[in-house]
PDB file of N, CA and C in Angstrom:
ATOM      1  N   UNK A   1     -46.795 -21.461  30.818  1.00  0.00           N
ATOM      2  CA  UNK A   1     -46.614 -22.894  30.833  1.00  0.00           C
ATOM      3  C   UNK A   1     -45.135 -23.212  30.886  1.00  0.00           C
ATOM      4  N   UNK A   2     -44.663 -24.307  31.579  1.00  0.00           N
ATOM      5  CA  UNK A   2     -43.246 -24.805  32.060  1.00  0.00           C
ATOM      6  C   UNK A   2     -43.238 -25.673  30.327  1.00  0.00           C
ATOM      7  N   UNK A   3     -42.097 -25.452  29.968  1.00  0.00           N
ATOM      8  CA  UNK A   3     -41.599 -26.004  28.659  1.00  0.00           C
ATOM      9  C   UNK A   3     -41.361 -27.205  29.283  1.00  0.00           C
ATOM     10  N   UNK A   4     -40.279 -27.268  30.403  1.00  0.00           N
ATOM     11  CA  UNK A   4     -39.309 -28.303  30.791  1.00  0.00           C
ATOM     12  C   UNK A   4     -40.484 -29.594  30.989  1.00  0.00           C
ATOM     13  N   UNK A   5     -41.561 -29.356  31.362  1.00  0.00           N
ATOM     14  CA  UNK A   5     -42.493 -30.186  32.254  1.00  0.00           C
ATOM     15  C   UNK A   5     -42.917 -31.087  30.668  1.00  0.00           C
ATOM     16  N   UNK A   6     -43.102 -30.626  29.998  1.00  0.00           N
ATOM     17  CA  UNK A   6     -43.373 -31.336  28.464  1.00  0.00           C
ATOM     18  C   UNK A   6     -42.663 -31.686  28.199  1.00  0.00           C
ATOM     19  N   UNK A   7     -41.254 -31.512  28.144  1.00  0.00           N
ATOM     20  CA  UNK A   7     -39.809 -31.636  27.433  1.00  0.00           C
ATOM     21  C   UNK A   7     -39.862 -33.100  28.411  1.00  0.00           C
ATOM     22  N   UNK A   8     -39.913 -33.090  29.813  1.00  0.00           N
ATOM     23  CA  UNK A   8     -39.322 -34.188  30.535  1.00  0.00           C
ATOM     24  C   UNK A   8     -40.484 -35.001  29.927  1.00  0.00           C
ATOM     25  N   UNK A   9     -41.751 -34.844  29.699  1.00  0.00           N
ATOM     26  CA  UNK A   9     -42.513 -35.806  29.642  1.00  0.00           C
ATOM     27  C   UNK A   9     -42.305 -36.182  28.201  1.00  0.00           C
ATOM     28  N   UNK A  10     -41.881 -36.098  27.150  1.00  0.00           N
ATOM     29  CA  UNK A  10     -42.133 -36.790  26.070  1.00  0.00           C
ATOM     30  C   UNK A  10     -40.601 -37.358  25.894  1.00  0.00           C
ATOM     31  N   UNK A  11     -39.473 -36.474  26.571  1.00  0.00           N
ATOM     32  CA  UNK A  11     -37.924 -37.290  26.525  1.00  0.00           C
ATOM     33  C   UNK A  11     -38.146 -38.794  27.007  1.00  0.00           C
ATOM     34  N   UNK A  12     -38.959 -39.281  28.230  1.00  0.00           N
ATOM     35  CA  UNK A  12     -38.956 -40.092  29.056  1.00  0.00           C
ATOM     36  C   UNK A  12     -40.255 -40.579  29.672  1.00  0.00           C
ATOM     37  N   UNK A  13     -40.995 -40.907  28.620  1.00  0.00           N
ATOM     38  CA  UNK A  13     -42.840 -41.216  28.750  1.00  0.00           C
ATOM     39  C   UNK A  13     -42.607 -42.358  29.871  1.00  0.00           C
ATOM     40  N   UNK A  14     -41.847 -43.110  29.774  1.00  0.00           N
ATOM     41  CA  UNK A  14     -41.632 -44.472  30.805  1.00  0.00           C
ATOM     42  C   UNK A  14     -41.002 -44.524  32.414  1.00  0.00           C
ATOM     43  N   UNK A  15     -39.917 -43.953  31.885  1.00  0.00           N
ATOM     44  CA  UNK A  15     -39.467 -43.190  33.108  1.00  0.00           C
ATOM     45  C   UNK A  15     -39.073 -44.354  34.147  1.00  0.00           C
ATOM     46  N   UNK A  16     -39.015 -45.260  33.283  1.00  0.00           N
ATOM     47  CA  UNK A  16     -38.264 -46.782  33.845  1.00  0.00           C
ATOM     48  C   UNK A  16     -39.640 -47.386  35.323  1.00  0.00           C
ATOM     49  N   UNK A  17     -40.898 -47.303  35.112  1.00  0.00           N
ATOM     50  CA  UNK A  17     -41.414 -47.329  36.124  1.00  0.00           C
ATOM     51  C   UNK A  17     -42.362 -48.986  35.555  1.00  0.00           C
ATOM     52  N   UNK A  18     -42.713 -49.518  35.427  1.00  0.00           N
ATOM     53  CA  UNK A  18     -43.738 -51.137  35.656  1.00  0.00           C
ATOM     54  C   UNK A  18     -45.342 -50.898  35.306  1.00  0.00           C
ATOM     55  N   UNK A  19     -45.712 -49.824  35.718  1.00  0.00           N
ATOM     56  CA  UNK A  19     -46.909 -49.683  35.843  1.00  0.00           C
ATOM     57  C   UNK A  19     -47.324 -48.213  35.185  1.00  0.00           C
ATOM     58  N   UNK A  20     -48.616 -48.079  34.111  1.00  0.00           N
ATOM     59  CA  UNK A  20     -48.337 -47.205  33.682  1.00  0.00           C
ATOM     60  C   UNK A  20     -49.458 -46.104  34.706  1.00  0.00           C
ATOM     61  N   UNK A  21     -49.694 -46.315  35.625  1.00  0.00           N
ATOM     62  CA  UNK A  21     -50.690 -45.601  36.414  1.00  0.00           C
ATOM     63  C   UNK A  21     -49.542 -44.540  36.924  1.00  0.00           C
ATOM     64  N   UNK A  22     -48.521 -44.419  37.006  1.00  0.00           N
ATOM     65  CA  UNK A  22     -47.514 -42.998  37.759  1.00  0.00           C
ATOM     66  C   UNK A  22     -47.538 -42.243  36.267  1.00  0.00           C
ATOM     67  N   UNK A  23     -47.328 -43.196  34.902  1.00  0.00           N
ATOM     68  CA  UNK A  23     -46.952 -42.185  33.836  1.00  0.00           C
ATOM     69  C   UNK A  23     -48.132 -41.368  33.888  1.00  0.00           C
ATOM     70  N   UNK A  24     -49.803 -42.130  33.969  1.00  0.00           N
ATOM     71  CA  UNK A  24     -50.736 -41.300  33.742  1.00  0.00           C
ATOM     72  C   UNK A  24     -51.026 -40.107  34.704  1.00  0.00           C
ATOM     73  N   UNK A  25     -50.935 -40.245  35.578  1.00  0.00           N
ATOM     74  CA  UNK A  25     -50.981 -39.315  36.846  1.00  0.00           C
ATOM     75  C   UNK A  25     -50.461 -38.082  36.268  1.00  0.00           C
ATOM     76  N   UNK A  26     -48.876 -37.959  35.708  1.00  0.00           N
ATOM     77  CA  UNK A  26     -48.030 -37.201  34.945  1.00  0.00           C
ATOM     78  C   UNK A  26     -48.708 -36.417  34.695  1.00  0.00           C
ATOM     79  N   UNK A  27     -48.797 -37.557  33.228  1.00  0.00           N
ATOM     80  CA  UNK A  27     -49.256 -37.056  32.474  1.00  0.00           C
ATOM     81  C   UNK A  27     -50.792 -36.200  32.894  1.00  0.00           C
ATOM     82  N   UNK A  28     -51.650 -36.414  33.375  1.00  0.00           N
ATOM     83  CA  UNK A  28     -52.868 -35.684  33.805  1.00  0.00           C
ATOM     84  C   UNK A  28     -52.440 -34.088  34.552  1.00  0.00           C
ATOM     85  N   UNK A  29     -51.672 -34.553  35.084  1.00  0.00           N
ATOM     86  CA  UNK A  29     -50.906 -33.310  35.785  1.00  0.00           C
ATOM     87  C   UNK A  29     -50.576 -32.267  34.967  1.00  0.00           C
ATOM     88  N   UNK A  30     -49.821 -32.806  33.913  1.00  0.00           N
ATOM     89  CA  UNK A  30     -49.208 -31.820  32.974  1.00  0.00           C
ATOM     90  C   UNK A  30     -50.366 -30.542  32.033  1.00  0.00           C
ATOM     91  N   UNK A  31     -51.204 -31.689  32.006  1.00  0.00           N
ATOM     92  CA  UNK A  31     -52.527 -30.899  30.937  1.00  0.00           C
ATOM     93  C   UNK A  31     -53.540 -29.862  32.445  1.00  0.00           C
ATOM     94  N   UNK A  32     -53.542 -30.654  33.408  1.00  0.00           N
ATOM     95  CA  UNK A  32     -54.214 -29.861  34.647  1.00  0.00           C
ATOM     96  C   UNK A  32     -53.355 -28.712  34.798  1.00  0.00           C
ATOM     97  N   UNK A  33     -52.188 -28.481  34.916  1.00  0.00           N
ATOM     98  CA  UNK A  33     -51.325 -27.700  35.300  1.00  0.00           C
ATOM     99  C   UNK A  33     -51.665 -26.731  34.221  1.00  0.00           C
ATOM    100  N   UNK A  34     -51.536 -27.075  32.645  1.00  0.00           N
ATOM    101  CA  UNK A  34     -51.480 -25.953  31.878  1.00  0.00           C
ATOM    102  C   UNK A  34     -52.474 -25.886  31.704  1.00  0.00           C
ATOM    103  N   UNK A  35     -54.074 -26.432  31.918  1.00  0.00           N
ATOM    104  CA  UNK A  35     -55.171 -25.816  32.177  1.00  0.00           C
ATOM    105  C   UNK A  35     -55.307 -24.293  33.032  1.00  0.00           C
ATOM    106  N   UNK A  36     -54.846 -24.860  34.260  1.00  0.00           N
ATOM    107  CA  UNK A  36     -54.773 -23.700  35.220  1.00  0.00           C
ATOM    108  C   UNK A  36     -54.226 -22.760  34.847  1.00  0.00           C
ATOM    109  N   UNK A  37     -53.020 -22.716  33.938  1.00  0.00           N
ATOM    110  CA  UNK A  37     -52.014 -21.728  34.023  1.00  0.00           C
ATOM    111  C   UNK A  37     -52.740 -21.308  32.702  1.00  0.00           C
ATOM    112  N   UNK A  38     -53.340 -21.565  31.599  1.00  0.00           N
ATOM    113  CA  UNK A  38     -54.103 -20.659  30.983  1.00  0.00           C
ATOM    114  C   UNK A  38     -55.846 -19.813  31.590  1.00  0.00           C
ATOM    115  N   UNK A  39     -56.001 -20.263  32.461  1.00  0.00           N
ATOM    116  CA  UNK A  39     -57.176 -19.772  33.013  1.00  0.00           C
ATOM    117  C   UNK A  39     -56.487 -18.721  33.587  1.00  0.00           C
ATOM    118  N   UNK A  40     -55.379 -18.620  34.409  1.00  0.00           N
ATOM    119  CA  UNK A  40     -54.612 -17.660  35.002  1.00  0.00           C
ATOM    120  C   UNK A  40     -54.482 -16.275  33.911  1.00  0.00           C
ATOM    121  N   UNK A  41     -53.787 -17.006  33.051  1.00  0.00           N
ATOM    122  CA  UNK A  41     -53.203 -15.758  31.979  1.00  0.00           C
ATOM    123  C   UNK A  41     -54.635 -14.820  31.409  1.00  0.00           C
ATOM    124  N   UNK A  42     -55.634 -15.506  31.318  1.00  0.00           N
ATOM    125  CA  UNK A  42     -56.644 -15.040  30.689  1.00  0.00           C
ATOM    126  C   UNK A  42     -57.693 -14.271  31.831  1.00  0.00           C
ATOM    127  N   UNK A  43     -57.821 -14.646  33.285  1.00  0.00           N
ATOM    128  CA  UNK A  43     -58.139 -13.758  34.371  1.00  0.00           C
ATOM    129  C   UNK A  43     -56.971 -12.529  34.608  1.00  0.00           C
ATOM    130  N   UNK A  44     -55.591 -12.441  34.075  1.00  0.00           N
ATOM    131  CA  UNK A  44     -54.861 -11.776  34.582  1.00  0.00           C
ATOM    132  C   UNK A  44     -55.350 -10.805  33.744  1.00  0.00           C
ATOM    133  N   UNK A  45     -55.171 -11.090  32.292  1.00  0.00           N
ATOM    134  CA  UNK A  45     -55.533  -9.783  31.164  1.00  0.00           C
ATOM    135  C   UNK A  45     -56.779  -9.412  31.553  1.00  0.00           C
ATOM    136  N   UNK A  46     -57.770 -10.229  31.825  1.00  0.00           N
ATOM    137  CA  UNK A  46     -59.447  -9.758  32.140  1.00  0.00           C
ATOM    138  C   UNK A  46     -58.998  -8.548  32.964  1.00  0.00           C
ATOM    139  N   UNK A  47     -58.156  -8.950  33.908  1.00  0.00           N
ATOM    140  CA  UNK A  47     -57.707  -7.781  35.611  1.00  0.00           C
ATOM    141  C   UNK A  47     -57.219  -6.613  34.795  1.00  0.00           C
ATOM    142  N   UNK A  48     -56.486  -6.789  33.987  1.00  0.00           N
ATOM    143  CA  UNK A  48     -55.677  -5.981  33.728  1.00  0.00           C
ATOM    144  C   UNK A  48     -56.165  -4.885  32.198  1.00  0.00           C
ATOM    145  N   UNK A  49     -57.037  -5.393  31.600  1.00  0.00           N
ATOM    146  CA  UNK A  49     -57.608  -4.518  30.875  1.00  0.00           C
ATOM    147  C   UNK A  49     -58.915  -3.802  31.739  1.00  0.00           C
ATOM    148  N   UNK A  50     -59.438  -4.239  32.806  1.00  0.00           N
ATOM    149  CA  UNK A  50     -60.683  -3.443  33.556  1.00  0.00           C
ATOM    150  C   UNK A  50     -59.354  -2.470  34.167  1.00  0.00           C
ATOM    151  N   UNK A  51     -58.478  -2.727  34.955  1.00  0.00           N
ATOM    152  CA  UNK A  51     -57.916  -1.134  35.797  1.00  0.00           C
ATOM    153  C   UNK A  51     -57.374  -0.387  34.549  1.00  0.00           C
ATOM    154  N   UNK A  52     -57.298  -0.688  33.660  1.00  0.00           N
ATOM    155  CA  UNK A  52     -56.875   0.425  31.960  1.00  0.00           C
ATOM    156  C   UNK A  52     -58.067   0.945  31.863  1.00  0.00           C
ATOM    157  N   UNK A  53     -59.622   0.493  31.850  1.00  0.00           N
ATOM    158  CA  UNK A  53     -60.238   0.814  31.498  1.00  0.00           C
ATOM    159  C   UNK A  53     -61.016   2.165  32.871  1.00  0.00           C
ATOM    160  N   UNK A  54     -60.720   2.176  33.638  1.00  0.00           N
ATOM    161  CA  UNK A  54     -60.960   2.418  34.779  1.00  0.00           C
ATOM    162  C   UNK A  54     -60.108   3.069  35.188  1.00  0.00           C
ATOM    163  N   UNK A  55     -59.146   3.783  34.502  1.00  0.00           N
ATOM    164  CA  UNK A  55     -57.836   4.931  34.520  1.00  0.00           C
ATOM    165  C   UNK A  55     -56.831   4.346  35.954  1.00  0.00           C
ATOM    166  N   UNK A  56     -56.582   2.419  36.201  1.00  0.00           N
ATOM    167  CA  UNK A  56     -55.600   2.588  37.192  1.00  0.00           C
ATOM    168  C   UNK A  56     -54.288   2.766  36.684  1.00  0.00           C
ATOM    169  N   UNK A  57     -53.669   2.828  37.277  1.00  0.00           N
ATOM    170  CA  UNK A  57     -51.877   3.108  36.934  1.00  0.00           C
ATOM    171  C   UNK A  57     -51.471   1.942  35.871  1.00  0.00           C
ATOM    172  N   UNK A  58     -52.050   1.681  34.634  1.00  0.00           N
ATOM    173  CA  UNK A  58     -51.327   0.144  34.587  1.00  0.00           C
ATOM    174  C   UNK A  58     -51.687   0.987  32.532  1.00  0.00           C
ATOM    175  N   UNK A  59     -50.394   0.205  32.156  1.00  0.00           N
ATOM    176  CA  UNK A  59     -49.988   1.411  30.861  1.00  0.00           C
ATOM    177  C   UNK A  59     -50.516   0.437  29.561  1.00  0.00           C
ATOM    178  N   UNK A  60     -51.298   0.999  28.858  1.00  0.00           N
ATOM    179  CA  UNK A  60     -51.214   0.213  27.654  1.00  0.00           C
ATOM    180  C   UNK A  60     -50.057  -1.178  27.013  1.00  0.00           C
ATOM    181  N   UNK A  61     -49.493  -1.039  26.723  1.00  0.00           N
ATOM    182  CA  UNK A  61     -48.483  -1.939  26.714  1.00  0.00           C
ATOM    183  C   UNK A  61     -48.573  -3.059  27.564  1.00  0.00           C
ATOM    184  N   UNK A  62     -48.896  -2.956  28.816  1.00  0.00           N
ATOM    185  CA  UNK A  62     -48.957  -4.014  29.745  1.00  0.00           C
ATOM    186  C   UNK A  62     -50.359  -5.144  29.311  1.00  0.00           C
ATOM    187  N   UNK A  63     -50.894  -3.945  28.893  1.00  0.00           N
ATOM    188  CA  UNK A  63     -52.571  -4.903  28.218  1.00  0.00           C
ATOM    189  C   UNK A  63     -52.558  -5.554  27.026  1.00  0.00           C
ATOM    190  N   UNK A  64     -51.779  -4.922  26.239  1.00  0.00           N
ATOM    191  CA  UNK A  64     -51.789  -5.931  25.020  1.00  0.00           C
ATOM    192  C   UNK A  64     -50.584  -7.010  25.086  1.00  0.00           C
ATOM    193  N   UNK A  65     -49.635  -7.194  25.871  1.00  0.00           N
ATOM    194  CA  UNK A  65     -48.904  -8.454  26.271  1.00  0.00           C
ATOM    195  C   UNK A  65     -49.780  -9.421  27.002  1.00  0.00           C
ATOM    196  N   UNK A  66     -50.306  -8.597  27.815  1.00  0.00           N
ATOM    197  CA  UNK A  66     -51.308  -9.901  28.488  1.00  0.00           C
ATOM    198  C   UNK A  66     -52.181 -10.588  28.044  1.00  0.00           C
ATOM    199  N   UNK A  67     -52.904  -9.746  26.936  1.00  0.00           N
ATOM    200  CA  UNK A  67     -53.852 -10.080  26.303  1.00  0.00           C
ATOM    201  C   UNK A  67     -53.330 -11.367  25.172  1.00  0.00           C
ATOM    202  N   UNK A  68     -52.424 -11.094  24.712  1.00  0.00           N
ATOM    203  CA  UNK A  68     -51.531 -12.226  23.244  1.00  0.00           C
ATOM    204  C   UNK A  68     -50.877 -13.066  24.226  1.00  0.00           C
ATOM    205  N   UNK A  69     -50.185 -12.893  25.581  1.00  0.00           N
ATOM    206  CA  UNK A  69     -50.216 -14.337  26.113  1.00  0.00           C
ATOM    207  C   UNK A  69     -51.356 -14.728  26.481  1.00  0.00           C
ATOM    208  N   UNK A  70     -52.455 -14.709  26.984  1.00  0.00           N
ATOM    209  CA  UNK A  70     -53.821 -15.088  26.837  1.00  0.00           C
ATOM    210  C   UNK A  70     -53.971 -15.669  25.772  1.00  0.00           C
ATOM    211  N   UNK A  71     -53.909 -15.275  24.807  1.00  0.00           N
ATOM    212  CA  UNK A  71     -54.361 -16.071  23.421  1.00  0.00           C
ATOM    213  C   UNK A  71     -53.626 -16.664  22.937  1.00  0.00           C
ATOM    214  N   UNK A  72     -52.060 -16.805  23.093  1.00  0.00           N
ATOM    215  CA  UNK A  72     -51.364 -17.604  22.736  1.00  0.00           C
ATOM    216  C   UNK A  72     -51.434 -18.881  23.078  1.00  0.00           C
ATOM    217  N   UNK A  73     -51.696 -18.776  24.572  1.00  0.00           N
ATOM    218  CA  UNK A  73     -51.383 -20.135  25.632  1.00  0.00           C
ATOM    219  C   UNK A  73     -52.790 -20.752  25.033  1.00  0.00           C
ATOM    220  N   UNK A  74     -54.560 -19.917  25.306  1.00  0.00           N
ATOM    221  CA  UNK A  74     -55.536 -20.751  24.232  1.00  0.00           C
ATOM    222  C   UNK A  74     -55.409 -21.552  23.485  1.00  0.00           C
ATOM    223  N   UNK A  75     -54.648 -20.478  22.398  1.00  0.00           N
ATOM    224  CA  UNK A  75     -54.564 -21.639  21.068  1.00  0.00           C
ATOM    225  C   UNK A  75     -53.811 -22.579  21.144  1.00  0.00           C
ATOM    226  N   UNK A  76     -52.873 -22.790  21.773  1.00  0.00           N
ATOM    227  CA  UNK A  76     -51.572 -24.032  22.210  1.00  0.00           C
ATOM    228  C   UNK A  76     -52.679 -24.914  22.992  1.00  0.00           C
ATOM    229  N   UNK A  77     -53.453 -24.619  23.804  1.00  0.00           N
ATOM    230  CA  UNK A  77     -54.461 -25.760  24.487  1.00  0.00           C
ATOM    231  C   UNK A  77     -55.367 -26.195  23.682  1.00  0.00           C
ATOM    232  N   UNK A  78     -56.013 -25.590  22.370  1.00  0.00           N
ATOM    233  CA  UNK A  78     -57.194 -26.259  21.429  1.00  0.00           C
ATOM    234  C   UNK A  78     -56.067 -26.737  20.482  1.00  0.00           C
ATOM    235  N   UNK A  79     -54.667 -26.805  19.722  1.00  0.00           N
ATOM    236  CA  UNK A  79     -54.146 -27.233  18.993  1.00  0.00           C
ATOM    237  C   UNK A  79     -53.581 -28.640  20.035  1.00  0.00           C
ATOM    238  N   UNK A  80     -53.290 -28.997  21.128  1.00  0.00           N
ATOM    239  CA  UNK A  80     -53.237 -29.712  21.906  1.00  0.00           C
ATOM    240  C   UNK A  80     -54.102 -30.671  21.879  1.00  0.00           C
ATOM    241  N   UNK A  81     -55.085 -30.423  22.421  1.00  0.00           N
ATOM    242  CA  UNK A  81     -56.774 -30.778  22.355  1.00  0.00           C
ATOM    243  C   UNK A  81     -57.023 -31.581  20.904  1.00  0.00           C
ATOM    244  N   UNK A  82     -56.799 -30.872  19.586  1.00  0.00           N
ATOM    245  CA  UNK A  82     -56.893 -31.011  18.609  1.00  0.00           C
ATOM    246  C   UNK A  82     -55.906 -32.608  17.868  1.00  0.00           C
ATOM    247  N   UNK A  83     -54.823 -32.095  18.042  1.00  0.00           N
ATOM    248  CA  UNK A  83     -53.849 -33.453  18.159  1.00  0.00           C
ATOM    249  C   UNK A  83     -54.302 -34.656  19.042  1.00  0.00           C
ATOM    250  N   UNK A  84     -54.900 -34.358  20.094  1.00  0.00           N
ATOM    251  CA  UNK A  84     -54.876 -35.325  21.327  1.00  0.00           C
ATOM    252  C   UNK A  84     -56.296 -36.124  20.687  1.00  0.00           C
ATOM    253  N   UNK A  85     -57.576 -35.529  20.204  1.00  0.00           N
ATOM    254  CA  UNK A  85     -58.583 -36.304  19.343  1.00  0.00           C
ATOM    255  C   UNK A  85     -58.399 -37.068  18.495  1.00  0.00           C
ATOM    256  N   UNK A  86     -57.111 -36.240  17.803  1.00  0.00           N
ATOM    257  CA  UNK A  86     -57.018 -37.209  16.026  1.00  0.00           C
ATOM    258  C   UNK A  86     -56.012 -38.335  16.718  1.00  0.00           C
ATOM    259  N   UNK A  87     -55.106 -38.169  17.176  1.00  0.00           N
ATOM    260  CA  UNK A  87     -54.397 -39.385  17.913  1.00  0.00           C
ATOM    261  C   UNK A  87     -55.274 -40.387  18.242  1.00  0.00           C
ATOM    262  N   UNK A  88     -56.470 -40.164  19.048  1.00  0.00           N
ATOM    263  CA  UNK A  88     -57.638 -41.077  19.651  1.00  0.00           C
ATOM    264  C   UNK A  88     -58.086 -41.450  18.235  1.00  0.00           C
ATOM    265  N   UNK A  89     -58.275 -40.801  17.457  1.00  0.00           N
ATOM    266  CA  UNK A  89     -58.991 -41.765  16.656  1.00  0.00           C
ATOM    267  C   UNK A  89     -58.549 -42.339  15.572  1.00  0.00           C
ATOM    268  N   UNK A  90     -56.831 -42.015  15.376  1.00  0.00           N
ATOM    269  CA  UNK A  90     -56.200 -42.970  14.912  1.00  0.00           C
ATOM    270  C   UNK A  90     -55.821 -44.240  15.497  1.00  0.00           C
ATOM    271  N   UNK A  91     -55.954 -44.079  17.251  1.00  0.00           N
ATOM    272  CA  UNK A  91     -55.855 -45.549  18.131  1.00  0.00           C
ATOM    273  C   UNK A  91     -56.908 -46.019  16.902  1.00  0.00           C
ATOM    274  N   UNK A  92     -58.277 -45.632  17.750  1.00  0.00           N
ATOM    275  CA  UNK A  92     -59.286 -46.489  17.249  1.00  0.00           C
ATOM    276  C   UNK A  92     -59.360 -46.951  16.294  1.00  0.00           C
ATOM    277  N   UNK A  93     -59.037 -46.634  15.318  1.00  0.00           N
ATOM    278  CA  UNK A  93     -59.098 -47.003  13.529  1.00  0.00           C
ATOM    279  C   UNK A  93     -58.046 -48.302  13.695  1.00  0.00           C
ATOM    280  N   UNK A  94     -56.967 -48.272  14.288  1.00  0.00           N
ATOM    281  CA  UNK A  94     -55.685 -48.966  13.955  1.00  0.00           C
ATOM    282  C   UNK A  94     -56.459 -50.651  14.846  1.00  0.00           C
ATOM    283  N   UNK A  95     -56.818 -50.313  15.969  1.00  0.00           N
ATOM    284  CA  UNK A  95     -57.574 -51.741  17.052  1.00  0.00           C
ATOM    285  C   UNK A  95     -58.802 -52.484  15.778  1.00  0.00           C
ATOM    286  N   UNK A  96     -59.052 -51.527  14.874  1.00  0.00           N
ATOM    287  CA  UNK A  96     -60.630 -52.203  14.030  1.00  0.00           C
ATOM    288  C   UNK A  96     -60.336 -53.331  13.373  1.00  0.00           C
TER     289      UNK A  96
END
């Protein structure tokens, strides 16, 4: 996941624009993007622990990095996820 892409988005949520339909777009982008890019990390280790398992050239070490960025980037998307609910339902509570 691009740090910078979060960093720009919460330095500058407005981004001097009128309408908030470009911020949302962004913003949708940002969570699509690191959707993808954890589905990536977690097909890469899948790849990469079957040719270990399957004696290809590819060394221990390489499998358990892949594997903890796999699970790192996860848990950063359900602690994400997690924040992004309770936020929603502190909107809601606050509109009652």
């Amino acid at each position: 996941m691009k740090i910078g892409s979060i960093n720009s988005l919460i330095s500058n949520p407005l981004s001097n624009e009128s309408t908030g339909k470009i911020n949302d777009s962004k913003f949708k982008n940002v969570f699509t993007d690191f959707i993808g890019e954890v589905n990536t990390s977690s097909m890469k280790a899948n790849e990469l622990t079957e040719d270990f398992i399957n004696g290809k050239d590819v060394q221990l070490h390489e499998v358990m990095i892949a594997g903890e960025e796999a699970k790192t980037n996860l848990q950063l998307l359900v602690e994400i996820r997690n924040k992004t609910v309770d936020l929603y339902k502190e909107l809601t509570r606050m509109q009652a």
